[in-house]
PDB file of N, CA and C in Angstrom:
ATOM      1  N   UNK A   1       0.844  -1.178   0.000  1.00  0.00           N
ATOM      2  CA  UNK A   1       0.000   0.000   0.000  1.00  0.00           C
ATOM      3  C   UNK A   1       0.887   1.238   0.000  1.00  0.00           C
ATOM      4  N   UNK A   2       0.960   1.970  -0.934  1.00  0.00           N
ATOM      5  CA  UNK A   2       1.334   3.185  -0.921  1.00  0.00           C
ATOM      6  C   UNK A   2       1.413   4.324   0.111  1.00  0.00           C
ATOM      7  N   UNK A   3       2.188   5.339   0.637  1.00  0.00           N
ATOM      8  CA  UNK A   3       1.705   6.436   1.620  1.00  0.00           C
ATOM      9  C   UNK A   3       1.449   7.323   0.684  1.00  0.00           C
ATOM     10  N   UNK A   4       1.105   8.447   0.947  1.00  0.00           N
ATOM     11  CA  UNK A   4       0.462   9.662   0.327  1.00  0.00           C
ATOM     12  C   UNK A   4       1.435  10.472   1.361  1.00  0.00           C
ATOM     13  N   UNK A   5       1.850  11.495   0.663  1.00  0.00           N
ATOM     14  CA  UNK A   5       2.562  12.669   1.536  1.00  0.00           C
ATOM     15  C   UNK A   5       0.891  13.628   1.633  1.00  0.00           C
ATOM     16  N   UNK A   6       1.796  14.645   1.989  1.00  0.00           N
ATOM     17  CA  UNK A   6       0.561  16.148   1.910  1.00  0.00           C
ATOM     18  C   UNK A   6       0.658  16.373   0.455  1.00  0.00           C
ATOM     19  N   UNK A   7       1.718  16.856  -0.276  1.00  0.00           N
ATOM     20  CA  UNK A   7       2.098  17.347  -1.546  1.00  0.00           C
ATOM     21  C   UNK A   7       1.486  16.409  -2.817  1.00  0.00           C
ATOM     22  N   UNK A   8       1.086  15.009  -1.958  1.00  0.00           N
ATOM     23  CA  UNK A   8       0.574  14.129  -3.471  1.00  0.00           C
ATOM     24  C   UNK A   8      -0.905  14.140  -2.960  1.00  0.00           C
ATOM     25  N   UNK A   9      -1.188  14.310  -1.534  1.00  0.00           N
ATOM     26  CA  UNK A   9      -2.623  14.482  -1.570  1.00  0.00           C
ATOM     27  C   UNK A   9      -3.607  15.465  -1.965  1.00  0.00           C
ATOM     28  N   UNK A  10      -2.320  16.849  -1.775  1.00  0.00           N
ATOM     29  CA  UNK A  10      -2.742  18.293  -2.445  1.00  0.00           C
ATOM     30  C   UNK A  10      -3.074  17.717  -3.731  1.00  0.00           C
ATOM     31  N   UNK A  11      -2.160  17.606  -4.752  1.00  0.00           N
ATOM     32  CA  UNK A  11      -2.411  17.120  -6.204  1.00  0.00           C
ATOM     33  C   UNK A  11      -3.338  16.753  -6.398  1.00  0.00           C
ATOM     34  N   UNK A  12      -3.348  15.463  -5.590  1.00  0.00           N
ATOM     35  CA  UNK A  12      -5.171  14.556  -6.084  1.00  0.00           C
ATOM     36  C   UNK A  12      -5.926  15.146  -5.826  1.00  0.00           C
ATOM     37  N   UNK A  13      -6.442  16.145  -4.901  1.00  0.00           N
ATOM     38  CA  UNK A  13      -7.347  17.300  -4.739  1.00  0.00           C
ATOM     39  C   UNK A  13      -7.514  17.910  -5.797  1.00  0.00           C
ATOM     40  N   UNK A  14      -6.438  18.500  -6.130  1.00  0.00           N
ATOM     41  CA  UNK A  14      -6.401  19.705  -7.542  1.00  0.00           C
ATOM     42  C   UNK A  14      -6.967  18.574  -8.934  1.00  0.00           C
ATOM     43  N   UNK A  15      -6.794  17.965  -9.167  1.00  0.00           N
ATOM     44  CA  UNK A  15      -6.917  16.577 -10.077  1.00  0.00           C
ATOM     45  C   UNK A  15      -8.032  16.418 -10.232  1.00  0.00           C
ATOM     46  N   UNK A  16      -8.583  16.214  -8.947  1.00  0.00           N
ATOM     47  CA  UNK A  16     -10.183  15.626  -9.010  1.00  0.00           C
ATOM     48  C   UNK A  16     -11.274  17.377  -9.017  1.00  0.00           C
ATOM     49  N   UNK A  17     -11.042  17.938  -8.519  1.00  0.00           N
ATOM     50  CA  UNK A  17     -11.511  19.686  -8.936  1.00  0.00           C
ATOM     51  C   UNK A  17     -11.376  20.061 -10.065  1.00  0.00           C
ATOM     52  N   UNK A  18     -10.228  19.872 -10.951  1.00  0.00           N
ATOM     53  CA  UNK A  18     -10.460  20.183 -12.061  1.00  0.00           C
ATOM     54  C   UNK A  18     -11.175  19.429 -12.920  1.00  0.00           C
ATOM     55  N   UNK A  19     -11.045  17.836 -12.853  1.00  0.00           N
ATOM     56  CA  UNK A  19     -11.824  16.965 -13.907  1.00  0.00           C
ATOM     57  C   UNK A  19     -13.710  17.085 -13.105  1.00  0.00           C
ATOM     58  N   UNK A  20     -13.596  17.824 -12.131  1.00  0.00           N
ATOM     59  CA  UNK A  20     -14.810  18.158 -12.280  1.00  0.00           C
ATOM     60  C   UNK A  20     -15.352  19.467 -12.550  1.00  0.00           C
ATOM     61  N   UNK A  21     -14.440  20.278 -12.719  1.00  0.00           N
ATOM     62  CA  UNK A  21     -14.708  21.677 -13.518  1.00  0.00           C
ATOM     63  C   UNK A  21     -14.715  21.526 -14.741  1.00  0.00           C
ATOM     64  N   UNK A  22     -13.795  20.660 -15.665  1.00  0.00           N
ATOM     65  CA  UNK A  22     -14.160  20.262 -16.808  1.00  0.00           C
ATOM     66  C   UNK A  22     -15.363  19.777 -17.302  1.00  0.00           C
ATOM     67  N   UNK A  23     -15.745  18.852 -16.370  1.00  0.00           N
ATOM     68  CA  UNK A  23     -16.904  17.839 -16.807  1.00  0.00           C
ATOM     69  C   UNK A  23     -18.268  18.917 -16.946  1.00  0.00           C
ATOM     70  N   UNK A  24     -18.249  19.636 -15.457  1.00  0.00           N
ATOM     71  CA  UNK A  24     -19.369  20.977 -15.847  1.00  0.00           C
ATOM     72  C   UNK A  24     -19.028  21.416 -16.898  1.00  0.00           C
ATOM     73  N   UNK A  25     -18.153  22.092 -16.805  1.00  0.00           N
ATOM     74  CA  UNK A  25     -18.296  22.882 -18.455  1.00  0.00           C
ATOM     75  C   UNK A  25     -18.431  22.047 -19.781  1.00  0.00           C
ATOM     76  N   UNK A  26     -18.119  20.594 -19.656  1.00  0.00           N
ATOM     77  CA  UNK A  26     -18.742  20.007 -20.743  1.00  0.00           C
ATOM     78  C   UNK A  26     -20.382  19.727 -20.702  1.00  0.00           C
ATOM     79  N   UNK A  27     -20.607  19.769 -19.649  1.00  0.00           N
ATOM     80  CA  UNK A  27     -22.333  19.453 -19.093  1.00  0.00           C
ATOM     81  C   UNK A  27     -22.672  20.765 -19.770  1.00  0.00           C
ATOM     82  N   UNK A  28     -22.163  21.975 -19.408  1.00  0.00           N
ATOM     83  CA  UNK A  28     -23.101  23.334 -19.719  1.00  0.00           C
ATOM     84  C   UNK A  28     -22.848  23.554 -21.063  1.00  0.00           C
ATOM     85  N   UNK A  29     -21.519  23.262 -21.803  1.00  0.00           N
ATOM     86  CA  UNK A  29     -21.855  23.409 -23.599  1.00  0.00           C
ATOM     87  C   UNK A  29     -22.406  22.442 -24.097  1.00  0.00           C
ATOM     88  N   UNK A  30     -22.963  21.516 -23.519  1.00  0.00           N
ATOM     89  CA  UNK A  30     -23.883  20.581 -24.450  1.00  0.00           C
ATOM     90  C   UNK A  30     -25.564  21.401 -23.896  1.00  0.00           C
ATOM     91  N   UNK A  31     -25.657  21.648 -22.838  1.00  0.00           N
ATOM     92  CA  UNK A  31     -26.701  22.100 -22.378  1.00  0.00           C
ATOM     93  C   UNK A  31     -26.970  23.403 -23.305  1.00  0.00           C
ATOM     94  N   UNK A  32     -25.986  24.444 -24.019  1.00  0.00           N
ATOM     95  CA  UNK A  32     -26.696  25.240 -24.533  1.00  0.00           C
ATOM     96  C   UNK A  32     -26.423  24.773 -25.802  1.00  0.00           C
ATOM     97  N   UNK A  33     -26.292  23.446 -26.545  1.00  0.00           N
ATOM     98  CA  UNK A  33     -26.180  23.202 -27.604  1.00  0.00           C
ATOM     99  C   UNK A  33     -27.920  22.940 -28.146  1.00  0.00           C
ATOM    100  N   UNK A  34     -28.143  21.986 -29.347  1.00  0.00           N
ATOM    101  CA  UNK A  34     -29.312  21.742 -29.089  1.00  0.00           C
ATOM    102  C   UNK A  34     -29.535  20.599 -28.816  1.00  0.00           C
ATOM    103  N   UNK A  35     -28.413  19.606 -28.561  1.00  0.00           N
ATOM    104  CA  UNK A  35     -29.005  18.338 -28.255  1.00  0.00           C
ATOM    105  C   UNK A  35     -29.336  18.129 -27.212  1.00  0.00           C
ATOM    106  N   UNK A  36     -28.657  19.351 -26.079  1.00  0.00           N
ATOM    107  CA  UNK A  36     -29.308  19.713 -24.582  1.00  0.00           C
ATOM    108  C   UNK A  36     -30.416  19.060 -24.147  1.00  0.00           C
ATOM    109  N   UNK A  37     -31.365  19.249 -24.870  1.00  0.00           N
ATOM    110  CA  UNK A  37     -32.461  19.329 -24.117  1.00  0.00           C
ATOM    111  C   UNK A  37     -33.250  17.556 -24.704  1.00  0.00           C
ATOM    112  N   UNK A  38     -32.114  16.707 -25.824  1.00  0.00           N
ATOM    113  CA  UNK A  38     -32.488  15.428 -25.629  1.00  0.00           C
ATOM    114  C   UNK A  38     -31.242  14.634 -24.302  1.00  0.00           C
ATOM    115  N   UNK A  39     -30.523  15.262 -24.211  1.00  0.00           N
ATOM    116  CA  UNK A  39     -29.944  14.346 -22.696  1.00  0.00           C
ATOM    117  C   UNK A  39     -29.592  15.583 -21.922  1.00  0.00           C
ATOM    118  N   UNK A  40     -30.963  15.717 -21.333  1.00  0.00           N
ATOM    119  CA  UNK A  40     -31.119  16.770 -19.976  1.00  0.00           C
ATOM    120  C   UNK A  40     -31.029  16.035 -18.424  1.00  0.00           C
ATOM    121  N   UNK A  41     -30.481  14.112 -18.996  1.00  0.00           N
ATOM    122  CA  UNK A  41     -29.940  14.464 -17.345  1.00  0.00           C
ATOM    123  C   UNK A  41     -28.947  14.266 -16.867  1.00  0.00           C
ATOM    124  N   UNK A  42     -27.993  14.162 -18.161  1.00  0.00           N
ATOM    125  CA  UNK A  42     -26.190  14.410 -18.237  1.00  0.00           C
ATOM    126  C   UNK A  42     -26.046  16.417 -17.652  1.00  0.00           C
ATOM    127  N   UNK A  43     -26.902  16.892 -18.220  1.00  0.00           N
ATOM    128  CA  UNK A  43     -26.715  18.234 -18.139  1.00  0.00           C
ATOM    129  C   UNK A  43     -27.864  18.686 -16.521  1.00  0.00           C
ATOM    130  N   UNK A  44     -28.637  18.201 -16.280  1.00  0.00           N
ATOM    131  CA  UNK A  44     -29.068  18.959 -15.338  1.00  0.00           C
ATOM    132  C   UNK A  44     -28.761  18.764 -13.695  1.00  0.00           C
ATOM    133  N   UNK A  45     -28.738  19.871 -13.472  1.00  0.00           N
ATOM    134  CA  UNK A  45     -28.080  19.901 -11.903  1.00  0.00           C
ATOM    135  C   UNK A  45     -28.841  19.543 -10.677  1.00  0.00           C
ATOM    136  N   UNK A  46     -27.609  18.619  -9.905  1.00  0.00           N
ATOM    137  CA  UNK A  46     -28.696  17.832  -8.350  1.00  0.00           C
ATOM    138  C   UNK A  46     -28.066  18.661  -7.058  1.00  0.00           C
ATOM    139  N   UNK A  47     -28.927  19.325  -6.522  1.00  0.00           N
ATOM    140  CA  UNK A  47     -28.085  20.091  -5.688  1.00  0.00           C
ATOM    141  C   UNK A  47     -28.206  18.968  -4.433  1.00  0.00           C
ATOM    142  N   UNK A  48     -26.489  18.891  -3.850  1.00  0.00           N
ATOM    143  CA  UNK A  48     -26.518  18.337  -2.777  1.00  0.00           C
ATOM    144  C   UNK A  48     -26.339  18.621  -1.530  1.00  0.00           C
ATOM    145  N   UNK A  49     -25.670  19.852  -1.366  1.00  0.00           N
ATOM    146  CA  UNK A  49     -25.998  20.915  -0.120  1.00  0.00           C
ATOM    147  C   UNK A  49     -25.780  21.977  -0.385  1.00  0.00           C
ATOM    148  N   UNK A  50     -26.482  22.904   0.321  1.00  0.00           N
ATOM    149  CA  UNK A  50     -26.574  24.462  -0.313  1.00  0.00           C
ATOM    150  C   UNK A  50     -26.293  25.589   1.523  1.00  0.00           C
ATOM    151  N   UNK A  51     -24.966  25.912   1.949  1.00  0.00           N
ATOM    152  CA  UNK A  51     -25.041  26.465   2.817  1.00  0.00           C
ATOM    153  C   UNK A  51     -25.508  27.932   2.809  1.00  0.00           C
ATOM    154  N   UNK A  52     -26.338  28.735   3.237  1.00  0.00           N
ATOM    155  CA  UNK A  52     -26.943  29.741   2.864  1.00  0.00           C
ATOM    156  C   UNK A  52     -25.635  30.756   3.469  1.00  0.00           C
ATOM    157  N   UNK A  53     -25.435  32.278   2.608  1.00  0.00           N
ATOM    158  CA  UNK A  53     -24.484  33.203   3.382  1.00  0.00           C
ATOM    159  C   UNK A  53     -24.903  33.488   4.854  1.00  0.00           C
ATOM    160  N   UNK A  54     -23.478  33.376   5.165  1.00  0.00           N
ATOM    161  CA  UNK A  54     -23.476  33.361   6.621  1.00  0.00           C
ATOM    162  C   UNK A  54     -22.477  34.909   6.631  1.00  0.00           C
ATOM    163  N   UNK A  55     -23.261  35.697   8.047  1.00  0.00           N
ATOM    164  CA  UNK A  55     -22.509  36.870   7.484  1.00  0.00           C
ATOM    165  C   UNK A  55     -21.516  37.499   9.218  1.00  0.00           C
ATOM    166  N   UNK A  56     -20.725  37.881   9.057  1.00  0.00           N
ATOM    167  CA  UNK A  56     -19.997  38.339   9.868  1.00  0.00           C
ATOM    168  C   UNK A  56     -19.278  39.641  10.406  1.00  0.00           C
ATOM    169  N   UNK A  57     -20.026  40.115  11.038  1.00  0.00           N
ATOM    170  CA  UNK A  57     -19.755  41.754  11.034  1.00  0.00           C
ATOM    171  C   UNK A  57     -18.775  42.321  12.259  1.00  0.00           C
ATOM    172  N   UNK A  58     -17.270  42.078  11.636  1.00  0.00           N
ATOM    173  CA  UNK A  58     -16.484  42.785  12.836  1.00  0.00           C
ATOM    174  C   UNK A  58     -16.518  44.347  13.506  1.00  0.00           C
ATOM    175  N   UNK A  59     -17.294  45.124  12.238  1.00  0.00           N
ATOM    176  CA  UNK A  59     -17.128  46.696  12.566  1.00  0.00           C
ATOM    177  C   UNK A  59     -15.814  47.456  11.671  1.00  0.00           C
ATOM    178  N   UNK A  60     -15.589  46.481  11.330  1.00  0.00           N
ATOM    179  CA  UNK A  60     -14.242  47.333  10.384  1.00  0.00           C
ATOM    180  C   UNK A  60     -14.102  46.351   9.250  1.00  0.00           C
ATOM    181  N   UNK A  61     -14.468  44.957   8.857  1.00  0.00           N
ATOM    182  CA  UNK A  61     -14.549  44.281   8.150  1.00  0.00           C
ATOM    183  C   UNK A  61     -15.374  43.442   8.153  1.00  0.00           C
ATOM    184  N   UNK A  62     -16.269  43.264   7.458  1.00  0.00           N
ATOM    185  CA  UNK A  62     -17.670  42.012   7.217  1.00  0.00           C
ATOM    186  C   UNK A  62     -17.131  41.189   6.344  1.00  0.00           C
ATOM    187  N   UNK A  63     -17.109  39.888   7.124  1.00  0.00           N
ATOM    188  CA  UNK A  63     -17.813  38.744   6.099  1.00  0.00           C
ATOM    189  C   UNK A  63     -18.506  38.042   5.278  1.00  0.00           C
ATOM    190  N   UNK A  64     -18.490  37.401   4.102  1.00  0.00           N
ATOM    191  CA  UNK A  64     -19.857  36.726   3.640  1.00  0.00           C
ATOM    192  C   UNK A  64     -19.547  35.439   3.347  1.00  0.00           C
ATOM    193  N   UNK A  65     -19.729  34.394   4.342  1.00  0.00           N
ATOM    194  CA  UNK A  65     -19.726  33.038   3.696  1.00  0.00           C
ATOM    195  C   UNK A  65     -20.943  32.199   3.316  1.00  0.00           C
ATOM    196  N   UNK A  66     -20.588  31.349   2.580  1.00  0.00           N
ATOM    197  CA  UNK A  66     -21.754  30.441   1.714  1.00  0.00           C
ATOM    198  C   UNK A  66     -20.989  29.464   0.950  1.00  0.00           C
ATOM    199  N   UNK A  67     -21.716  28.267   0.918  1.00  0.00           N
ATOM    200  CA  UNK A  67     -21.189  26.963  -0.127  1.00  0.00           C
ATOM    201  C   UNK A  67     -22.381  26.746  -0.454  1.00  0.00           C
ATOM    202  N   UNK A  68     -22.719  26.568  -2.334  1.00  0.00           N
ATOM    203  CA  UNK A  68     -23.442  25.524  -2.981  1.00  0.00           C
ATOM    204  C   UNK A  68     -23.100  24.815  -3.833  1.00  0.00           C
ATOM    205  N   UNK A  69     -23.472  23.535  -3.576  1.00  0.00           N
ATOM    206  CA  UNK A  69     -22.839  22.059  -4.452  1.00  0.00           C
ATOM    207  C   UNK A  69     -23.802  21.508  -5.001  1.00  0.00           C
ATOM    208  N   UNK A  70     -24.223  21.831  -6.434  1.00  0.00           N
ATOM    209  CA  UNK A  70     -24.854  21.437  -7.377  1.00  0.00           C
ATOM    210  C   UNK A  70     -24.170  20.772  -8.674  1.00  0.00           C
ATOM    211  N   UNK A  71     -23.585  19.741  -8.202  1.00  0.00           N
ATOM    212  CA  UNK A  71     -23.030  18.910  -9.947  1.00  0.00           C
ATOM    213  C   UNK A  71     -24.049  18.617 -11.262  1.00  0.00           C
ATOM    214  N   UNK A  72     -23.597  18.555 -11.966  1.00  0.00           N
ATOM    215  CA  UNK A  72     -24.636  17.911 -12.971  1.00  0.00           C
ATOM    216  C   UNK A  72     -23.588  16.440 -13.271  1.00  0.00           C
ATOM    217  N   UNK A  73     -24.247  15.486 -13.658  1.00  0.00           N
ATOM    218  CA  UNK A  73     -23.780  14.381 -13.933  1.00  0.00           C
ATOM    219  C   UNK A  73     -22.667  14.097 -14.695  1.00  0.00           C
ATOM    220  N   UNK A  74     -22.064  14.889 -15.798  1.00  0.00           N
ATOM    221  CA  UNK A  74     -20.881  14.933 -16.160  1.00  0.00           C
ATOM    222  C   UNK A  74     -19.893  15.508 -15.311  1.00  0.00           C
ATOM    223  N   UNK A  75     -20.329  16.140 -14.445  1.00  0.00           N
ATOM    224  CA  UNK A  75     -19.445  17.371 -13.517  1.00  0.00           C
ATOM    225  C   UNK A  75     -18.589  15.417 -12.638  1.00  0.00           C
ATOM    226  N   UNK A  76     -19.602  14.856 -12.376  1.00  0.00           N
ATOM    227  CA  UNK A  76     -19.104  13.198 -11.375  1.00  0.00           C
ATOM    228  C   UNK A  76     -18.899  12.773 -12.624  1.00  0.00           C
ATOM    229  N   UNK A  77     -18.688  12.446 -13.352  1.00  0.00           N
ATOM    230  CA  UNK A  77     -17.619  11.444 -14.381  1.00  0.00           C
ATOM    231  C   UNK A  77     -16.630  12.332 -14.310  1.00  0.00           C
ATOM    232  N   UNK A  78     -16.723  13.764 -14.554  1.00  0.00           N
ATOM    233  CA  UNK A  78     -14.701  13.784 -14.671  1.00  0.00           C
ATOM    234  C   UNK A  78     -14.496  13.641 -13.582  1.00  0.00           C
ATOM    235  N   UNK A  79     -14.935  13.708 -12.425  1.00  0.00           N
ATOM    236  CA  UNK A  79     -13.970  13.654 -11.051  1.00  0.00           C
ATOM    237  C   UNK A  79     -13.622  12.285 -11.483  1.00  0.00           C
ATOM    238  N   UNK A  80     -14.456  11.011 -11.754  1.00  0.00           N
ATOM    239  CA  UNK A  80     -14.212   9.749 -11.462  1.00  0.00           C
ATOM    240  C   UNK A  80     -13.082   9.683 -12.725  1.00  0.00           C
ATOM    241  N   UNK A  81     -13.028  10.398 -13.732  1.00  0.00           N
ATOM    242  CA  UNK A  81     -12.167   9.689 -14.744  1.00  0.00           C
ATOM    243  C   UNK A  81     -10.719  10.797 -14.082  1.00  0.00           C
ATOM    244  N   UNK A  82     -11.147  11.565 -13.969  1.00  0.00           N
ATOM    245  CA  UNK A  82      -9.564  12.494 -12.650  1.00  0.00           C
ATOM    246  C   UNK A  82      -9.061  11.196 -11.981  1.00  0.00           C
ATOM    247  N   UNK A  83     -10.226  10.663 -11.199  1.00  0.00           N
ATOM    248  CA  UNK A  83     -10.054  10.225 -10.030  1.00  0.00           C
ATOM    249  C   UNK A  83      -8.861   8.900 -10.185  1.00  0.00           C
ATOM    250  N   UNK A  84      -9.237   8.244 -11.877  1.00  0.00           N
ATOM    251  CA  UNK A  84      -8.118   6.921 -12.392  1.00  0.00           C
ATOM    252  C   UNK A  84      -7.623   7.914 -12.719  1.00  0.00           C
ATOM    253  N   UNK A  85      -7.219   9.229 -13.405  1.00  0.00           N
ATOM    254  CA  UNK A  85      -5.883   9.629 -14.257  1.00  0.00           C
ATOM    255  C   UNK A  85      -4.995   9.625 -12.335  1.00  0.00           C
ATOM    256  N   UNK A  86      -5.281  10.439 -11.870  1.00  0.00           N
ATOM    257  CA  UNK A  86      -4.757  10.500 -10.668  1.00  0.00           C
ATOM    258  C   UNK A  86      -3.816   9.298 -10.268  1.00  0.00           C
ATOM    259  N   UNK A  87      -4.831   7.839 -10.273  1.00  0.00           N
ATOM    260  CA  UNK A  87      -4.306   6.696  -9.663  1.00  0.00           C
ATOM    261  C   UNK A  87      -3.342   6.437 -10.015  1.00  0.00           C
ATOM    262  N   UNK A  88      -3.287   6.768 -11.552  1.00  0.00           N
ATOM    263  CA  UNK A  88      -1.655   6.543 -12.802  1.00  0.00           C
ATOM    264  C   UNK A  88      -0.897   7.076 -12.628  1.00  0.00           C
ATOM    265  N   UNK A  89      -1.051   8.205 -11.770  1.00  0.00           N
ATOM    266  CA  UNK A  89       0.225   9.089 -11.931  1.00  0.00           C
ATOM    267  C   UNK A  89       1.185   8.708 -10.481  1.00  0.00           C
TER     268      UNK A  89
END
């Protein structure tokens, strides 16, 4: 079994974020293509948690935090095909 440092676990992080930033943006140019709307459920989005802004007011600097995680189904194939390029490397 392999160890993982920090520096190769950073990577696989960055790896799997991008093959799922890819995969959206392949989800959203087919979505405004026209075949969009015959495989609308490669392209349409499942939201899986949505943290609402959370806000933080020091008096000299405010905060605004918030997370929403809505993939669309290609957005999870590139992580998973990241996820083997990753394993190869």
């Amino acid at each position: 079994m392999k160890r993982f440092s920090s520096q190769s676990t950073f990577v696989i992080i960055v790896i799997l974020v991008l093959g799922g930033i890819f995969g959206g943006i392949i989800g959203e140019l087919i979505n405004t293509s026209e075949i969009g709307n015959t495989i609308s459920l490669l392209t349409e989005h499942h939201e899986i948690f949505n943290i609402n802004n959370i806000a933080i007011n020091l008096y000299i600097i405010e905060f605004n935090f918030g997370l929403h995680f809505a993939p669309n189904v290609l957005s999870i194939i590139g992580i998973i095909i990241a996820w083997f390029i990753a394993r190869k490397l």
